[in-house]
Protein backbone atom coordinates (compact mmCIF):
# COMPACT_ATOMS: atom_id res chain seq x y z
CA UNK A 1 2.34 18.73 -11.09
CA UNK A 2 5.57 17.62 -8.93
CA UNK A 3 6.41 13.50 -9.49
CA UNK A 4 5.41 12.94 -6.46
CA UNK A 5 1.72 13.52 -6.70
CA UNK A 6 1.84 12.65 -10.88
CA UNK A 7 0.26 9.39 -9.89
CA UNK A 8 -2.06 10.28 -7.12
CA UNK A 9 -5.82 10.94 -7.72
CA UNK A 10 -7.18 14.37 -5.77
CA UNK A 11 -9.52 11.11 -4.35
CA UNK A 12 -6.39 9.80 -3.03
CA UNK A 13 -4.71 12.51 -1.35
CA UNK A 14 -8.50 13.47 0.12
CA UNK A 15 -8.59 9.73 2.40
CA UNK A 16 -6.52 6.58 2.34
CA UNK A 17 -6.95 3.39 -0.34
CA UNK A 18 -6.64 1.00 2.29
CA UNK A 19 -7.29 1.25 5.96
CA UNK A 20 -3.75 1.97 7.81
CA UNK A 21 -4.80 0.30 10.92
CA UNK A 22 -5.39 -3.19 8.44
CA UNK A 23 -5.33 -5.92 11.28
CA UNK A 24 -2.90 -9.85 10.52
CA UNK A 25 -5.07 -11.14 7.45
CA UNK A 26 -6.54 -8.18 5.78
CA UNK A 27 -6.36 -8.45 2.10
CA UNK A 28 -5.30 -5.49 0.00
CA UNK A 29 -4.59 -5.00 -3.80
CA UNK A 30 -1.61 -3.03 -5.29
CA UNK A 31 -3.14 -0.17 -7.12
CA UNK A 32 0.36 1.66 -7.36
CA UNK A 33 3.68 0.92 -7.86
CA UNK A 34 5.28 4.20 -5.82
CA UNK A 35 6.75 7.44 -6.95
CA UNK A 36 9.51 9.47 -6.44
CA UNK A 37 9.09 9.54 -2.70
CA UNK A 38 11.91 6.61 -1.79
CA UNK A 39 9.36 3.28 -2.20
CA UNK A 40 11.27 0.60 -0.80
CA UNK A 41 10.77 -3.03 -2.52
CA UNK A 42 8.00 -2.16 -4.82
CA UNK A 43 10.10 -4.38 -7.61
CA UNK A 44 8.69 -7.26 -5.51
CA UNK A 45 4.80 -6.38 -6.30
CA UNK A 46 2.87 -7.18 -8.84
CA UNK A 47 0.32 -4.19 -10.04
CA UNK A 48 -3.43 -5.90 -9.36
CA UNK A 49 -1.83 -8.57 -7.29
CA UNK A 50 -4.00 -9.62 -3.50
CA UNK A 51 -1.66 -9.69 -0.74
CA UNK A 52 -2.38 -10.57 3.27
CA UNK A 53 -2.09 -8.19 5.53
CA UNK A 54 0.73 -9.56 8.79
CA UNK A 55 0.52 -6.07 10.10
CA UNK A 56 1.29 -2.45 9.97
CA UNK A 57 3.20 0.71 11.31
CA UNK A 58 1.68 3.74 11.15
CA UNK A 59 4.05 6.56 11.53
CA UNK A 60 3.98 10.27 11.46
CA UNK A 61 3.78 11.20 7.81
CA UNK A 62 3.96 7.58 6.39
CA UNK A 63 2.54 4.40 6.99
CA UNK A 64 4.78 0.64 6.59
CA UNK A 65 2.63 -2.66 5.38
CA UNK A 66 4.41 -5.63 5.83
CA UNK A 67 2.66 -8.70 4.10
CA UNK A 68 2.71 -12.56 4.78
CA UNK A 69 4.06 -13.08 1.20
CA UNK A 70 7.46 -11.28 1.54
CA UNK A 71 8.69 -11.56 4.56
CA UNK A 72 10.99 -9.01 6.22
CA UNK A 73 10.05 -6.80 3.55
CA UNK A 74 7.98 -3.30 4.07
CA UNK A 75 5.93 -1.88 1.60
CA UNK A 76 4.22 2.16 1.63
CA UNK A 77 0.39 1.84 2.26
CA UNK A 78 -0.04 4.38 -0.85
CA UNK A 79 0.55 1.34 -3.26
CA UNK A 80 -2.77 -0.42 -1.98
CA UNK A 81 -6.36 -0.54 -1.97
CA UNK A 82 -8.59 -2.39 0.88
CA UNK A 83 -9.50 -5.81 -0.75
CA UNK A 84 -12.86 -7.58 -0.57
CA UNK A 85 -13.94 -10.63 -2.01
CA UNK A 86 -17.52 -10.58 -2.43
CA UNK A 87 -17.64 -13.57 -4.33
């Protein structure tokens, strides 16, 4: 298995954790931390952690989240989950 899928479940690679088209206040949990595929600013995220959603750019082969609690920074959509509170 190449490092780049070592970390992936086949569920992952078959549909998305979390919804690409997330709209401004979405929550979403970090289920992964990246892989060898040039993660930017993962060091920032804490695995488990709830973030909000500001929004999202979904581009040909990759998808950027950008989240109220960093600002400026981007984040690959592979290192979250969709996030609801049922409580």
């Amino acid at each position: 298995m190449s490092k780049k899928t070592e970390f992936l479940t086949e569920d992952h690679r078959i549909s998305p954790r979390m919804n690409i088209y997330s709209q401004e206040g979405d929550k979403v949990k970090v289920v992964q931390k990246g892989y060898d595929g040039g993660f930017y600013n993962v060091e920032a995220l804490i695995m488990g952690a709830v973030y909000t959603v500001e929004r999202t750019e979904v581009h040909t082969w990759h998808t950027k989240v950008y989240l109220k609690e960093f600002p400026g920074l981007y984040f690959n959509s592979v290192c979250f989950e969709d996030y609801k509170n049922d409580k």
